[in-house]
N, C-alpha and C. Protein backbone atom coordinates (compact mmCIF):
# COMPACT_ATOMS: atom_id res chain seq x y z
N UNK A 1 130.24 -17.15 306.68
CA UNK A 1 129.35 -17.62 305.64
C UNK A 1 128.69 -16.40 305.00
N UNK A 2 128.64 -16.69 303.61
CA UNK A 2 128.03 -15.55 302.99
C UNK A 2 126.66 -15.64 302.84
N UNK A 3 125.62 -14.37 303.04
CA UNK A 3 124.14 -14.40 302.46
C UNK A 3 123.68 -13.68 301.57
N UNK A 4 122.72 -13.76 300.87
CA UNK A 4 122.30 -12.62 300.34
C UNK A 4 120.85 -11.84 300.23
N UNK A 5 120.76 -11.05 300.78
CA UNK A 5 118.88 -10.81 301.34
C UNK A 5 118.03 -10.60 300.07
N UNK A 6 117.29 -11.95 300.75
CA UNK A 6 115.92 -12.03 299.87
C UNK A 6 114.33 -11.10 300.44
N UNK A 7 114.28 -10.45 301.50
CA UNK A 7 113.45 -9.70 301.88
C UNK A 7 113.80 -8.88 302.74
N UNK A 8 113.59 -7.72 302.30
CA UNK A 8 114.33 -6.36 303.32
C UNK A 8 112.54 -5.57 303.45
N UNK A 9 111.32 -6.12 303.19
CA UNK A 9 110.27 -5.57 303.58
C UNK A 9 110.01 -5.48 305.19
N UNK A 10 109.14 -4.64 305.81
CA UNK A 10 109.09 -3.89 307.03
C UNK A 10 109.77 -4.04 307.90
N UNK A 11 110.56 -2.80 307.58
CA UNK A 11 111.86 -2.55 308.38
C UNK A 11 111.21 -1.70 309.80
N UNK A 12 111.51 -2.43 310.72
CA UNK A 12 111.31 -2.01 312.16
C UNK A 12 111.77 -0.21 312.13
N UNK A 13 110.60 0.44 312.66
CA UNK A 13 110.91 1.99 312.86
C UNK A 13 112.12 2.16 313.68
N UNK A 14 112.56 1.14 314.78
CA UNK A 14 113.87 1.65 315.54
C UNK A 14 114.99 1.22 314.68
N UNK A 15 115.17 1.10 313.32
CA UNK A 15 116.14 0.87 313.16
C UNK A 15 116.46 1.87 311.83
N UNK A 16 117.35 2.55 312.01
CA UNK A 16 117.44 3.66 311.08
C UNK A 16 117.78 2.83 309.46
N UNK A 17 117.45 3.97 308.33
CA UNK A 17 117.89 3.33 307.16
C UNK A 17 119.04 3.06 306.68
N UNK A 18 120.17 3.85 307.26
CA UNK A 18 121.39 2.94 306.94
C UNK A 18 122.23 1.80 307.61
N UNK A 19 121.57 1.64 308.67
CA UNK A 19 121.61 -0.11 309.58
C UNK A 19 120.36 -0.92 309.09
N UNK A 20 120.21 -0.76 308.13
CA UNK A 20 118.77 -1.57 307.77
C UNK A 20 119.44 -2.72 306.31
N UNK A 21 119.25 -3.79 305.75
CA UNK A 21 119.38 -4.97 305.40
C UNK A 21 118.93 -4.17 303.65
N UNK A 22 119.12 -4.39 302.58
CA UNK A 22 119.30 -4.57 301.19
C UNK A 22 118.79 -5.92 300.14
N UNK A 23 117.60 -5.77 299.52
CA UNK A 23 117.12 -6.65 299.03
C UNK A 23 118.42 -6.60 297.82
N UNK A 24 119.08 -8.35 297.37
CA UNK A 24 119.60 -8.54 296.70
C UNK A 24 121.15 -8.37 297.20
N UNK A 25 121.46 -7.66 298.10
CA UNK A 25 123.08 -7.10 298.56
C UNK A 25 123.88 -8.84 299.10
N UNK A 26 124.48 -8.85 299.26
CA UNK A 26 125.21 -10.28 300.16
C UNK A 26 126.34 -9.63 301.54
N UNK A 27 125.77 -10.29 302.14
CA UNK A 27 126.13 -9.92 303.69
C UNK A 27 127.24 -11.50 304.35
N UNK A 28 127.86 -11.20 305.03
CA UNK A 28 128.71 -11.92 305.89
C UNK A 28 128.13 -12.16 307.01
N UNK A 29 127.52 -13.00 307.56
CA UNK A 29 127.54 -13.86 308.86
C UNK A 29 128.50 -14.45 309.95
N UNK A 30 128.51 -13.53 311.36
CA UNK A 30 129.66 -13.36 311.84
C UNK A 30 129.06 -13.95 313.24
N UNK A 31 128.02 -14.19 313.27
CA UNK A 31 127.08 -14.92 314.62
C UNK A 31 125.71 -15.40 314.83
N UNK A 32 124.92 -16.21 315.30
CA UNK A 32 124.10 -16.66 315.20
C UNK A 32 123.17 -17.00 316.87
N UNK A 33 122.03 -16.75 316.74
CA UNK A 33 121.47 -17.19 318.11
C UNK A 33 119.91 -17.77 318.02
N UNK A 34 119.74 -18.39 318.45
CA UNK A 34 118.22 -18.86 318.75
C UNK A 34 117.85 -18.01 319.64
N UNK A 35 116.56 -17.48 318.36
CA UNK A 35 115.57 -16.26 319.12
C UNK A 35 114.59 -17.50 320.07
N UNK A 36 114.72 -17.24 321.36
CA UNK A 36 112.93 -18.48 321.98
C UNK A 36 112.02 -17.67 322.45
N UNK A 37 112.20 -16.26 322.45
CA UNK A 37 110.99 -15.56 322.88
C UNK A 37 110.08 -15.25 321.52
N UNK A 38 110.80 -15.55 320.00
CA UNK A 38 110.21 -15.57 318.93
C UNK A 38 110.10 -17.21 318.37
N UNK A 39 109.64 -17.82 318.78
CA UNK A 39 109.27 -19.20 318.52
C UNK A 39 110.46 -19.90 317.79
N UNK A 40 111.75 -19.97 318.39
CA UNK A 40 112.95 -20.60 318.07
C UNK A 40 113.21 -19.76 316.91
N UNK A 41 113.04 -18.74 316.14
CA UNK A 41 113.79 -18.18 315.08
C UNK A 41 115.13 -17.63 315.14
N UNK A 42 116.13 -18.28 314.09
CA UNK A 42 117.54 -17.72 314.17
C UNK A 42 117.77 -16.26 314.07
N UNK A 43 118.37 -15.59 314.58
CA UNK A 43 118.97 -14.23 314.43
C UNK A 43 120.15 -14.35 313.63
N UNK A 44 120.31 -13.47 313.01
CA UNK A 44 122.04 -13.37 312.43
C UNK A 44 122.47 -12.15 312.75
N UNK A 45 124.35 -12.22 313.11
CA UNK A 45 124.57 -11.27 313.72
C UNK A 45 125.63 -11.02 311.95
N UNK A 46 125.44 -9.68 311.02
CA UNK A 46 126.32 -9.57 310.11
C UNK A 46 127.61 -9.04 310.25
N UNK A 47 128.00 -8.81 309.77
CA UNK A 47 129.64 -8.05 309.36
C UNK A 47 129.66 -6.89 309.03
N UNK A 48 128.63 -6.80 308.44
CA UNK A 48 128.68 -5.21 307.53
C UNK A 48 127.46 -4.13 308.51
N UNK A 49 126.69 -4.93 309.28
CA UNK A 49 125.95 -4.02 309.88
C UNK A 49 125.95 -3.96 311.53
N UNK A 50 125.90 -3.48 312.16
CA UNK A 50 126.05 -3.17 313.77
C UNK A 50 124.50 -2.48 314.21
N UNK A 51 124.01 -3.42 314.61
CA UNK A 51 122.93 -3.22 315.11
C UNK A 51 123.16 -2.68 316.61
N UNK A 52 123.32 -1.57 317.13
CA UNK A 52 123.77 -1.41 318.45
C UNK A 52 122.92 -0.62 319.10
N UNK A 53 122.60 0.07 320.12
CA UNK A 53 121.94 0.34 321.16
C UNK A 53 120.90 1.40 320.45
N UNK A 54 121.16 2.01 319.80
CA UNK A 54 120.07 2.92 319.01
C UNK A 54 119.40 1.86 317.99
N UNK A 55 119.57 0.90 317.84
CA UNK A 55 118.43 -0.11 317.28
C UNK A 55 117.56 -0.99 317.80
N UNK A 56 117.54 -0.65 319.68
CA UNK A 56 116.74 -1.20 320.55
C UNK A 56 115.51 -1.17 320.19
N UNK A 57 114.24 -2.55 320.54
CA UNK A 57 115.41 -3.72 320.93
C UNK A 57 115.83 -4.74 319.70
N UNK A 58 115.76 -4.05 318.93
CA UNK A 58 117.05 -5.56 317.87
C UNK A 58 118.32 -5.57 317.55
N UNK A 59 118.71 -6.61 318.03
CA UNK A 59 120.08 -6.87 318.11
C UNK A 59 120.55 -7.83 317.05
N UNK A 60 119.17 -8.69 316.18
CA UNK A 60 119.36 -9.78 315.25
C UNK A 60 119.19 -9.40 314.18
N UNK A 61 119.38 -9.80 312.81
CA UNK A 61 118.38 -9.93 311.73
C UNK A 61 117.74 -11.41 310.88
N UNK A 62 116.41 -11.41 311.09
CA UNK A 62 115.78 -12.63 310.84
C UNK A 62 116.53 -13.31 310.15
N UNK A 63 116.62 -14.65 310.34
CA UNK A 63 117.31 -15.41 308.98
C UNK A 63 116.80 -15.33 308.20
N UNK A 64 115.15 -15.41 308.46
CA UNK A 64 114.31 -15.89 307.01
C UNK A 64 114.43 -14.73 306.11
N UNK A 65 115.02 -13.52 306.67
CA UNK A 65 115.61 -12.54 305.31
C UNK A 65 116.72 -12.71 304.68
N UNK A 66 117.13 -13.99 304.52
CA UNK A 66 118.35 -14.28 304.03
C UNK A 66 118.27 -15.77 302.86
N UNK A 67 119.07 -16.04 302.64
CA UNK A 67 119.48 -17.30 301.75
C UNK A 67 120.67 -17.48 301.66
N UNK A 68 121.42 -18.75 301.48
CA UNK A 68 122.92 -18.68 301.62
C UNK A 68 123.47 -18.41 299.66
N UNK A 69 124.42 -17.46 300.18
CA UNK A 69 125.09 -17.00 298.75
C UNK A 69 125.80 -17.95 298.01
N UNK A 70 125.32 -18.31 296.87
CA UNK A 70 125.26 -19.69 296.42
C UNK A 70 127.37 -19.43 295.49
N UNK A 71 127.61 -18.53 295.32
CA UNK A 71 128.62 -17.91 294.81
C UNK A 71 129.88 -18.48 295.61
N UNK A 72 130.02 -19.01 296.64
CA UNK A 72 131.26 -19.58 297.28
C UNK A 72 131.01 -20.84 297.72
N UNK A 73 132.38 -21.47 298.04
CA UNK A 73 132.34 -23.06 298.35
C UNK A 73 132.48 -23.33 299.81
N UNK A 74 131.63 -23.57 300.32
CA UNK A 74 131.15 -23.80 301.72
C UNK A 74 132.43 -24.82 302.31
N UNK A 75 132.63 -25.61 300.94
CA UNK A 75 133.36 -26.77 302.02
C UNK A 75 134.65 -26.41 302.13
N UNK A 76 134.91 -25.71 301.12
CA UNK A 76 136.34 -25.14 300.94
C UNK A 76 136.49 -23.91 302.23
N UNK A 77 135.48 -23.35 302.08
CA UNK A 77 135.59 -22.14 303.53
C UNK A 77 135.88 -22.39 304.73
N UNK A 78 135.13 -23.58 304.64
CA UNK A 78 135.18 -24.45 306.18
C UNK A 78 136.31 -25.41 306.28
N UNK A 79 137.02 -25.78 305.27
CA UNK A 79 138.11 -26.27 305.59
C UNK A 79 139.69 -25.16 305.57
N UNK A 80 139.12 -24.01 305.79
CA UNK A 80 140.03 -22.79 305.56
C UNK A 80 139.71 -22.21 306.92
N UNK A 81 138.70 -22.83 307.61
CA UNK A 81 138.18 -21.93 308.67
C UNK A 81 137.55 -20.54 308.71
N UNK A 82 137.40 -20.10 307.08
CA UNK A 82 136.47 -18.84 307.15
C UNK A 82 135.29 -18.94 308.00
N UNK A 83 134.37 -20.05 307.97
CA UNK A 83 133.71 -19.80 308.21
C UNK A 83 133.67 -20.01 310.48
N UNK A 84 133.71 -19.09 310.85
CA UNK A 84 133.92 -19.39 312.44
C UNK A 84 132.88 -18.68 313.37
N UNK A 85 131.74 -19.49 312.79
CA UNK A 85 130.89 -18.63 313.31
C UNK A 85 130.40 -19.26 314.77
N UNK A 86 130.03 -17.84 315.59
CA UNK A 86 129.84 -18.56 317.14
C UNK A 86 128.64 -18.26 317.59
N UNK A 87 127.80 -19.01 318.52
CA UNK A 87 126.77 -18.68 319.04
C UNK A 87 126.58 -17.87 319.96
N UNK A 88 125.81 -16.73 319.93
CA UNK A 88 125.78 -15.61 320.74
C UNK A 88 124.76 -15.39 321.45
């Protein structure tokens, strides 16, 4: 599923600026998890960025910095199986 970030304001100091999220860019959604130590908030895991051990500790990026990219057909994706996203 495609997104496209609607808020890339305060970017966590452990996470350097070129693993960091793009106001306006559209990103691919490749995994998803319920944060519960942050009051049920979704994480998204993207495509284009690798949040990995030098971005301790985040491993997610908020959903609520996102919106779904209104530019493709959801139903058509999903009946193509693009969209295969798994819970992590």
């Amino acid at each position: 599923m495609q997104v496209i970030c609607i808020n890339a304001l305060n970017k966590p100091k452990q996470i350097p600026e070129n693993k960091w999220v793009k106001e306006g860019e559209i990103y691919t959604v490749i995994g998803l998890v319920r944060l519960n130590v942050q009051a049920n908030k979704v994480g998204l895991v993207l495509e284009e960025i690798d949040l990995d051990d030098s971005c301790f500790p985040y491993h997610y990026f908020d959903a609520d910095r996102f919106a779904p990219a209104l530019n493709i057909d959801l139903t058509v994706a999903a009946e193509k199986e693009e969209l295969n996203l798994e819970v992590v």
